[in-house]
Protein backbone atom coordinates (compact mmCIF):
# COMPACT_ATOMS: atom_id res chain seq x y z
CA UNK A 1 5.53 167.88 -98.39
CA UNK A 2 9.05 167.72 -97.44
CA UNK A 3 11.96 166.92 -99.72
CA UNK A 4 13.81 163.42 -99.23
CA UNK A 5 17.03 161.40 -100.36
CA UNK A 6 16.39 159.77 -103.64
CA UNK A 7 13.87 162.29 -104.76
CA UNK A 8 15.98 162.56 -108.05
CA UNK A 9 15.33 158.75 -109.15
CA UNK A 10 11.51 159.26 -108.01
CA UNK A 11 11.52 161.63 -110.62
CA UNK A 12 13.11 160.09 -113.33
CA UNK A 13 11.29 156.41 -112.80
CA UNK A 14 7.87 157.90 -112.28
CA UNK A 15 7.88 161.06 -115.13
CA UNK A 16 9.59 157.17 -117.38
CA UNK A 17 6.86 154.96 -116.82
CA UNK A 18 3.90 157.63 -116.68
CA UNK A 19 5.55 159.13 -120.42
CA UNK A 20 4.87 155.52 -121.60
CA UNK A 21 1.52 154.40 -120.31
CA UNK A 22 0.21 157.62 -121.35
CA UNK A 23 1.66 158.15 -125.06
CA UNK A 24 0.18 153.96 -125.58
CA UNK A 25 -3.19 155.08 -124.02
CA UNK A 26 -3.28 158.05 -126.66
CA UNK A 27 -2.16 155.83 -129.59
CA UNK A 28 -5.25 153.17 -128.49
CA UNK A 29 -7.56 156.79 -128.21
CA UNK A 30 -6.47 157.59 -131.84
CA UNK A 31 -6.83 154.57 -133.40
CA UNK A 32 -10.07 154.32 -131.58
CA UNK A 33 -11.48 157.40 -132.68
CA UNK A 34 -10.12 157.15 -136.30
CA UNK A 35 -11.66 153.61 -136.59
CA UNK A 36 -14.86 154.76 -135.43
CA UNK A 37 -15.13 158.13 -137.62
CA UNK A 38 -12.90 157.60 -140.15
CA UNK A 39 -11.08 161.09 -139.14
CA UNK A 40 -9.47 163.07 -135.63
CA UNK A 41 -10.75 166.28 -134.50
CA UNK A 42 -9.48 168.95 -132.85
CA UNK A 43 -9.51 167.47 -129.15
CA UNK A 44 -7.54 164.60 -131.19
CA UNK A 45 -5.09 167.55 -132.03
CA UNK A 46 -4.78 168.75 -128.28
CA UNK A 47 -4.17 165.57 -126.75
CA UNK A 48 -1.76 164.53 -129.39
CA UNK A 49 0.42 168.94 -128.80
CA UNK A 50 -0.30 167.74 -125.08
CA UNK A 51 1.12 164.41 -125.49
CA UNK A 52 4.42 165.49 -127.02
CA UNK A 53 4.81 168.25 -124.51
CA UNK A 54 4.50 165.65 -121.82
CA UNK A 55 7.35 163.89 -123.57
CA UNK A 56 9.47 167.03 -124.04
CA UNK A 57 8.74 167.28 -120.01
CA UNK A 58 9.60 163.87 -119.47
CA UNK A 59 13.24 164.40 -121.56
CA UNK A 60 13.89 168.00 -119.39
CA UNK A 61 13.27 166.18 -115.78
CA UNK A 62 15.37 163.11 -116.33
CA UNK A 63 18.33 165.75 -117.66
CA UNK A 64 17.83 168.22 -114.67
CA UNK A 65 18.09 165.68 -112.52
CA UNK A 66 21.06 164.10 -113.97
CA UNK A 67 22.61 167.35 -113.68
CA UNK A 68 21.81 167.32 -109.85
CA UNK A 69 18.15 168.95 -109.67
CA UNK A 70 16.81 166.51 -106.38
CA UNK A 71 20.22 167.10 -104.43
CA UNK A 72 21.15 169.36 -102.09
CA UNK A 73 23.35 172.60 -103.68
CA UNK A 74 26.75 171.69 -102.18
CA UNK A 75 25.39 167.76 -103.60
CA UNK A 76 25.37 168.57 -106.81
CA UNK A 77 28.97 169.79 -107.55
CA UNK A 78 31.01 166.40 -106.03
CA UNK A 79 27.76 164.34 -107.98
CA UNK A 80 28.64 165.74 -111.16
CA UNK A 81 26.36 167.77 -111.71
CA UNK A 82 25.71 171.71 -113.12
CA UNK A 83 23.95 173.82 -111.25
CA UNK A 84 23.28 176.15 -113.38
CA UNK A 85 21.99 173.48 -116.14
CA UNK A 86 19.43 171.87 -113.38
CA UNK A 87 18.23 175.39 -112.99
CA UNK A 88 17.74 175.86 -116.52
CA UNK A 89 16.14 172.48 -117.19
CA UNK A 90 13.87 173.64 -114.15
CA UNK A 91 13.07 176.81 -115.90
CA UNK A 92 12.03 175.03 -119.41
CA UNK A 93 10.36 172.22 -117.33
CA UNK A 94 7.57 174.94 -116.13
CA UNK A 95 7.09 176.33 -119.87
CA UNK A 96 6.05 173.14 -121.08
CA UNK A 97 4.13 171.74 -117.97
CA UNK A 98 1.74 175.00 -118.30
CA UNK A 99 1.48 174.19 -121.69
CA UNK A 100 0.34 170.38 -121.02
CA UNK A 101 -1.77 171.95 -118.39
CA UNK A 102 -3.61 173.79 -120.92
CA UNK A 103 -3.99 171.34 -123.98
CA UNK A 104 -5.30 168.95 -121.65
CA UNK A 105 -8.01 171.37 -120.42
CA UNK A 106 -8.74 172.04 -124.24
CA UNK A 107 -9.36 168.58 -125.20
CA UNK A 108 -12.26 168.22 -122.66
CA UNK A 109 -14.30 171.11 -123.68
CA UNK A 110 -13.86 170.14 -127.65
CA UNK A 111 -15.20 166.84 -126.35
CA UNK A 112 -18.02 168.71 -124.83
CA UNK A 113 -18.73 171.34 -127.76
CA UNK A 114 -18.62 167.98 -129.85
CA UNK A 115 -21.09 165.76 -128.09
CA UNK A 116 -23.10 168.30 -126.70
CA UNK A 117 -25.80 170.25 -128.70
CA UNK A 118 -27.05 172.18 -126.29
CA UNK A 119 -26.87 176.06 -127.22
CA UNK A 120 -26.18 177.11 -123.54
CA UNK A 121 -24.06 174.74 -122.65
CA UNK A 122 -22.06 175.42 -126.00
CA UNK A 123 -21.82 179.01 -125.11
CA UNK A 124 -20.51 178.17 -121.51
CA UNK A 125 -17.69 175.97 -123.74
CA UNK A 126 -16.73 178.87 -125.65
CA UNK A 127 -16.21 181.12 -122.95
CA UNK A 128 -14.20 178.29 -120.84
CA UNK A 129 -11.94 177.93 -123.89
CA UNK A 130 -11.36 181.70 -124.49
CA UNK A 131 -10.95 182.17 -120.50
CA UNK A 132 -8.37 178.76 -120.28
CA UNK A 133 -6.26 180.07 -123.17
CA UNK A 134 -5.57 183.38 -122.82
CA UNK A 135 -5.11 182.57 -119.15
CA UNK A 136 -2.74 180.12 -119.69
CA UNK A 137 -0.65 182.17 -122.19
CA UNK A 138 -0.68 185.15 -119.70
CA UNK A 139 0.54 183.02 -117.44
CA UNK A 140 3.49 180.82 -119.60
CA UNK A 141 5.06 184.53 -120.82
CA UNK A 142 4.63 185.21 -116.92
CA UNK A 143 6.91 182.71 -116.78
CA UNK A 144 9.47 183.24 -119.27
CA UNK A 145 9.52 187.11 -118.20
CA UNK A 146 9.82 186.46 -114.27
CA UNK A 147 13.33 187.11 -114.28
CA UNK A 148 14.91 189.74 -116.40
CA UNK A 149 17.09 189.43 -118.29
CA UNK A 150 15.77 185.33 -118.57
CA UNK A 151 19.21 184.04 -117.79
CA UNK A 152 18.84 185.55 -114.30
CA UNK A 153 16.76 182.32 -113.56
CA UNK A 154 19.05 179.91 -113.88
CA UNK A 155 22.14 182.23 -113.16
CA UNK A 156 22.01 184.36 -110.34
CA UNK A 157 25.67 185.92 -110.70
CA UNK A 158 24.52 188.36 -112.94
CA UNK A 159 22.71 191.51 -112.66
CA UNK A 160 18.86 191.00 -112.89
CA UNK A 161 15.75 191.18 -111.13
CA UNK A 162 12.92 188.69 -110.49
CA UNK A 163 8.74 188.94 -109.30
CA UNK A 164 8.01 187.93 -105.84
CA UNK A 165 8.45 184.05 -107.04
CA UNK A 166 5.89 182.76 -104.06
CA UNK A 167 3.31 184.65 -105.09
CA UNK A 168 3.14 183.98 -108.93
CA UNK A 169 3.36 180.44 -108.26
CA UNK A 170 -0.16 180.78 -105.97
CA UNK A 171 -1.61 182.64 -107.90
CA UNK A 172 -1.07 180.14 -111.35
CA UNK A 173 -1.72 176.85 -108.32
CA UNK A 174 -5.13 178.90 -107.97
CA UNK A 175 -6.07 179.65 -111.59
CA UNK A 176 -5.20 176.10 -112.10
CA UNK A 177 -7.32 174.11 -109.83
CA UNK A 178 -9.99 176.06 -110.00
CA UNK A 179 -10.25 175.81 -114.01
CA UNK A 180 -9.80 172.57 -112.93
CA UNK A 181 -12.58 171.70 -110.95
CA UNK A 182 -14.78 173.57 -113.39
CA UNK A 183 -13.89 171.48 -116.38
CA UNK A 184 -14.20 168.75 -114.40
CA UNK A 185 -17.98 169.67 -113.66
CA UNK A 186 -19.22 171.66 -116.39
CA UNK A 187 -21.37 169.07 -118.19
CA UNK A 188 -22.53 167.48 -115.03
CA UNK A 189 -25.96 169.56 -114.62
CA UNK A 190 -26.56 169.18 -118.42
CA UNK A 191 -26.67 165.21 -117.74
CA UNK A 192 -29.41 165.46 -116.05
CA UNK A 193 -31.85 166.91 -119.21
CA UNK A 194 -30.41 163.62 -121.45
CA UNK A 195 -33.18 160.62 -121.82
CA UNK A 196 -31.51 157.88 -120.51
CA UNK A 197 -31.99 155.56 -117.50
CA UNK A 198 -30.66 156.96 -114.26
CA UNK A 199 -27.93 154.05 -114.27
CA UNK A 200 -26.76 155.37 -116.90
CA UNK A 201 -26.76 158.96 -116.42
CA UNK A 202 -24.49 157.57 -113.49
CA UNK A 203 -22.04 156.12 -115.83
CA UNK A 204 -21.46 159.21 -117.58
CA UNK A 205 -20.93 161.44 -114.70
CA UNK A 206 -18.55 159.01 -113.56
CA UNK A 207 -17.08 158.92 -116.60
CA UNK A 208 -16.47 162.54 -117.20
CA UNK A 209 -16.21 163.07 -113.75
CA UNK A 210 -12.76 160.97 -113.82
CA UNK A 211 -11.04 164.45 -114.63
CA UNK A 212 -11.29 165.00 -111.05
CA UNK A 213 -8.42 162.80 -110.06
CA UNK A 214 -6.15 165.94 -111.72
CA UNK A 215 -7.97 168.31 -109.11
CA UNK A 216 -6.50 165.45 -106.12
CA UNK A 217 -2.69 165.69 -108.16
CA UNK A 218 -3.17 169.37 -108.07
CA UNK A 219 -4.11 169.44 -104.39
CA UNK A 220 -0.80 167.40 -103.24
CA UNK A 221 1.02 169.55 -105.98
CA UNK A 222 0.10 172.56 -103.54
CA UNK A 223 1.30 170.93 -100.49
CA UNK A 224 3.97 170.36 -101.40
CA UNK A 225 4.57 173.85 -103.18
CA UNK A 226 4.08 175.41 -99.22
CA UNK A 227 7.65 173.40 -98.65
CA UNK A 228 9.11 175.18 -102.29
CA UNK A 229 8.03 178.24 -101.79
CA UNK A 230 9.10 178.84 -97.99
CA UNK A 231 12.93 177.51 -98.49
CA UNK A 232 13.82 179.39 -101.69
CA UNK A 233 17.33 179.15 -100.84
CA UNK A 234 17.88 175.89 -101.94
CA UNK A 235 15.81 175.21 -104.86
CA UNK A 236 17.23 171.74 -106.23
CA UNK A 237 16.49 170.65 -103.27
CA UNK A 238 13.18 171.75 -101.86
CA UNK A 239 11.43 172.36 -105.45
CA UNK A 240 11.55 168.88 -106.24
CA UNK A 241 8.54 167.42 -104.49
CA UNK A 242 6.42 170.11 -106.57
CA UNK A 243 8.61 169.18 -109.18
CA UNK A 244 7.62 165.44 -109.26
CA UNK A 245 3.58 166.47 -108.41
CA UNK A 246 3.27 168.95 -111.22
CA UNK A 247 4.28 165.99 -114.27
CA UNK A 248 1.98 163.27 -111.86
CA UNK A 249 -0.83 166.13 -112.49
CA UNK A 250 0.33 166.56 -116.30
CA UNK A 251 0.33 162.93 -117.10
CA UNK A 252 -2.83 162.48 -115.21
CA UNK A 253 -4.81 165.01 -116.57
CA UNK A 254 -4.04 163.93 -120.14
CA UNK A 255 -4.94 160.04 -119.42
CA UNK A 256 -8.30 161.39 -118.54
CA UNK A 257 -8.84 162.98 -121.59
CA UNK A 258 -8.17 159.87 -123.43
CA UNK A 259 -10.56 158.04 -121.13
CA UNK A 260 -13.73 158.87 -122.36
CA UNK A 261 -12.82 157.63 -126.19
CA UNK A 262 -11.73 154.79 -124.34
CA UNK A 263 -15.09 153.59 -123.27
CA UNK A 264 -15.17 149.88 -124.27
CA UNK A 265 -12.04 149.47 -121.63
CA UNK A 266 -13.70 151.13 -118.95
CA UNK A 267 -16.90 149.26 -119.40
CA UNK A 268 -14.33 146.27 -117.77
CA UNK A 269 -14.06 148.01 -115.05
CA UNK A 270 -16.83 150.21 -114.27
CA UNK A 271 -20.34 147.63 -115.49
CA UNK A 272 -22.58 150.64 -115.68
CA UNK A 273 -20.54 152.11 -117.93
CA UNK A 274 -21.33 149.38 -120.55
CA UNK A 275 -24.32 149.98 -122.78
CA UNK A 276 -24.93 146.19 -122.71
CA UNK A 277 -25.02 145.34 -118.64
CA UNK A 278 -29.37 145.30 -118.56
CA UNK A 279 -30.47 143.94 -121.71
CA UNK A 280 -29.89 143.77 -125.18
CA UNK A 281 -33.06 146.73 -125.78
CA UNK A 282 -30.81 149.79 -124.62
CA UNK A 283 -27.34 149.80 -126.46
CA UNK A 284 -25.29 151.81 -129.01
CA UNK A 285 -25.92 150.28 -132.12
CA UNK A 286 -23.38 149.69 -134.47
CA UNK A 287 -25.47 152.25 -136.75
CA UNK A 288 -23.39 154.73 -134.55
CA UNK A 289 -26.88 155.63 -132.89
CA UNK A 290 -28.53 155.23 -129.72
CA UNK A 291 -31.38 152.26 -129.84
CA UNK A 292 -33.96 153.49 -127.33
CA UNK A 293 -36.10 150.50 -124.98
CA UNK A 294 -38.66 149.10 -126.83
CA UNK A 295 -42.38 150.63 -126.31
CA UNK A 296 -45.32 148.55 -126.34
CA UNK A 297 -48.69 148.83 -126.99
CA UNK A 298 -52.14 147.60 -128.40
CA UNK A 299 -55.46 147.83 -129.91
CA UNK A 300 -55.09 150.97 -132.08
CA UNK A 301 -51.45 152.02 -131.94
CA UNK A 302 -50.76 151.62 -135.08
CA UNK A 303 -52.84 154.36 -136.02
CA UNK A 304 -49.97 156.63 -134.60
CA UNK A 305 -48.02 155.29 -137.64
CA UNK A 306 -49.06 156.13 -141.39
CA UNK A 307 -48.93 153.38 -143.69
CA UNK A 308 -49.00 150.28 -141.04
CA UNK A 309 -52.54 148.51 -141.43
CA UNK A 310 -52.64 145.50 -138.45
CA UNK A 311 -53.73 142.21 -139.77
CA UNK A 312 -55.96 140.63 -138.25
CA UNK A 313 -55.00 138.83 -135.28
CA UNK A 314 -52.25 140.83 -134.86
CA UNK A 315 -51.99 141.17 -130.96
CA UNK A 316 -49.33 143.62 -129.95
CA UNK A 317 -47.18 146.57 -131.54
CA UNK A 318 -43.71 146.75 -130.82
CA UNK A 319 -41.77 150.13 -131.80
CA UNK A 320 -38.71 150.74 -131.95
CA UNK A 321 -37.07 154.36 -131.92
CA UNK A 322 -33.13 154.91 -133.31
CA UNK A 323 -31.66 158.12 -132.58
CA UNK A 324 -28.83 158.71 -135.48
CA UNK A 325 -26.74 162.28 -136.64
CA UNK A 326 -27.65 163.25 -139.41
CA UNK A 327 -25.49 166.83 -139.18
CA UNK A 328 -22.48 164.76 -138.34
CA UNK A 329 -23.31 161.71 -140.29
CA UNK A 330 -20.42 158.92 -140.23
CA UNK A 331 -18.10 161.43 -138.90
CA UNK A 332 -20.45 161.75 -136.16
CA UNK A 333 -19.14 162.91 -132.76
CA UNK A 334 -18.48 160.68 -129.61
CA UNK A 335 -21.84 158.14 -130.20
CA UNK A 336 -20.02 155.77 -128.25
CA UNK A 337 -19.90 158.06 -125.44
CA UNK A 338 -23.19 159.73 -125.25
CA UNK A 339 -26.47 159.46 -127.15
CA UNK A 340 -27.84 162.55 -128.51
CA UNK A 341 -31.21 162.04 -127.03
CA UNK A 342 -34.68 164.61 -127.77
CA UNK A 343 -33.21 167.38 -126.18
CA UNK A 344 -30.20 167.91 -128.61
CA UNK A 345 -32.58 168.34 -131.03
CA UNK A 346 -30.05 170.37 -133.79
CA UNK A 347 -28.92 167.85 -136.26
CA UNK A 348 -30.82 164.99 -135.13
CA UNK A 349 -32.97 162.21 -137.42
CA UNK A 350 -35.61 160.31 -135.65
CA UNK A 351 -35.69 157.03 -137.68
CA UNK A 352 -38.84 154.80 -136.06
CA UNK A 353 -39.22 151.15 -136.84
CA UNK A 354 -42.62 149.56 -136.84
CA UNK A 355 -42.75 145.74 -136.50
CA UNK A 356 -45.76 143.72 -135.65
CA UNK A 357 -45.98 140.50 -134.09
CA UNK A 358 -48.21 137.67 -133.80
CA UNK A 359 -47.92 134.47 -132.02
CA UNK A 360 -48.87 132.44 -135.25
CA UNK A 361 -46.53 134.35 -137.94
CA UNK A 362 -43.19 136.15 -137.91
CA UNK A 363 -42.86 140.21 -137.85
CA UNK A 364 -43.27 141.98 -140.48
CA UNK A 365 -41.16 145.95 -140.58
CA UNK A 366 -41.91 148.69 -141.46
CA UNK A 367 -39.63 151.44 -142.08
């Protein structure tokens, strides 16, 4: 992706409006959440660190480009500008994009480890997370130890030294997309063991699988690093398409993260996503549980539960099953997002409700 005229202003209006559509969409994900439990977890933590990096981002790009970062060197001089300041912003920009990166990652596997109960799966989460941070750290001191001494990066009059700059920023573009992509995908084969109707096991592998629009910012991102990292010599310049791609992936990755707590406003959008779009027998009760379809049955199946004795003409035995936490309890995890169905079986109460019906009389529970 080649560098154009006005690349500075892209910059500033985009990283503007993204910064402020993001930080309201993780103000409506906390006041979701907090509503709903009552407290925020730790993925609440990581999108709020990744939130304010995004805004410390956001500040850094709109003053490296009003010190000239988007114009050509011998621009940036009769515009005003510093280069040596647009370099520096440049350098701080990457710190705290890595670290965005990274929080954002984080948040989606606490979301899985918290409404997942699957031991393997869990495991896998553990390792991601240990793998993603120390990764990510190796790679942010990378950065603020690829030139020696660090003012060499900004100031290139002084004695100092620097890694080969191409291939340190391949190798993080690789590390990146392909943690990416994994995230992204991680919970997808553990859908498939959940009871619920295929529609929507659909909706939730859409729904988590939205963190795969960061994988398309990250693919543009490394087009247009080929253009950055084949003209080094002028790096306000030709850095600035990356530039603008790398806070587009940033900001995107963290509005996915918020999406999932979000469900009720994607349910507008996306039908199958809404636990009410069939009928009224398969929803998410307000019990914070999951209220299974209805099973019927006659003649003697109400010997399958104790303590129900049919009347007689009673014609037909309706049952229905309610999944609730009982580990997590009212601070329960993401209910709203998935049900922990019989296969999560660690901190689960089965509550079943017995009514019977007859044609003549009203029903009569049972709990």
């Amino acid at each position: 992706m080649e560098a154009w005229d006005g690349q500075g202003a892209a910059i500033t209006g985009v990283s503007i409006a993204l910064t402020t559509f993001t930080t309201c969409l993780v103000c409506a994900r906390m006041a979701a959440v907090y509503k709903r439990r009552g407290w925020l977890g730790l993925e609440e933590a990581m999108v709020a660190l990744s939130n304010c990096c995004l805004i410390v981002i956001t500040v850094i790009g709109c003053e490296a480009v009003r010190n000239g970062f988007g114009l050509r060197k011998k621009e940036v001089g009769p515009a005003g500008g510093s280069l040596n300041l647009a370099l520096k912003y440049f350098f701080l920009f990457q710190i705290f994009y890595k670290c965005v990166i990274c929080f954002n990652k984080l948040a989606f596997l606490l979301l899985y480890l918290r409404v997942f109960q699957i031991h393997s799966f869990r495991v896998i989460c553990l390792w991601s997370i240990a793998i993603i941070v120390t990764g990510s750290f190796s790679f942010i001191m990378a950065t603020l130890l690829e030139c020696i001494p660090i003012a060499y990066n900004w100031n290139r009059r002084i004695d100092g030294h620097c890694i080969n700059n191409s291939a340190f920023r391949w190798s993080w573009a690789a590390f990146n997309t392909v943690t990416d992509v994994w995230v992204a995908l991680l919970p997808m084969p553990f859908i498939q063991r959940l009871q619920m109707t295929r529609t929507k096991k659909i909706g939730l592998i859409i729904l988590f699988a939205l963190g795969l629009f960061v994988c398309v910012a990250s693919a543009i991102r490394m087009k247009a690093l080929v253009a950055s990292t084949q003209k080094v010599k002028d790096t306000t310049w030709d850095s600035a398409p990356a530039f603008l791609w790398s806070y587009i992936e940033a900001a995107v990755g963290l509005i996915c993260t918020c999406l999932p707590s979000l469900r009720w406003l994607l349910s507008r959008a996306l039908p199958m996503l809404s636990s009410n779009q069939q009928s009224k027998k398969n929803y998410y009760s307000r019990e914070r549980g999951y209220k299974m379809s209805h099973l019927s049955s006659h003649g003697t199946a109400g010997a399958h539960h104790p303590g129900l004795v049919p009347e007689k003409g009673r014609s037909r035995i309706d049952t229905t099953a309610v999944v609730t936490t009982n580990q997590f309890g009212d601070s329960g995890s993401e209910e709203e997002i998935i049900p922990r169905g019989q296969n999560m079986a660690d901190g689960i109460q089965v509550r079943t409700c017995v009514s019977v019906r007859s044609s003549s009389t009203s029903a009569v529970g049972v709990d």
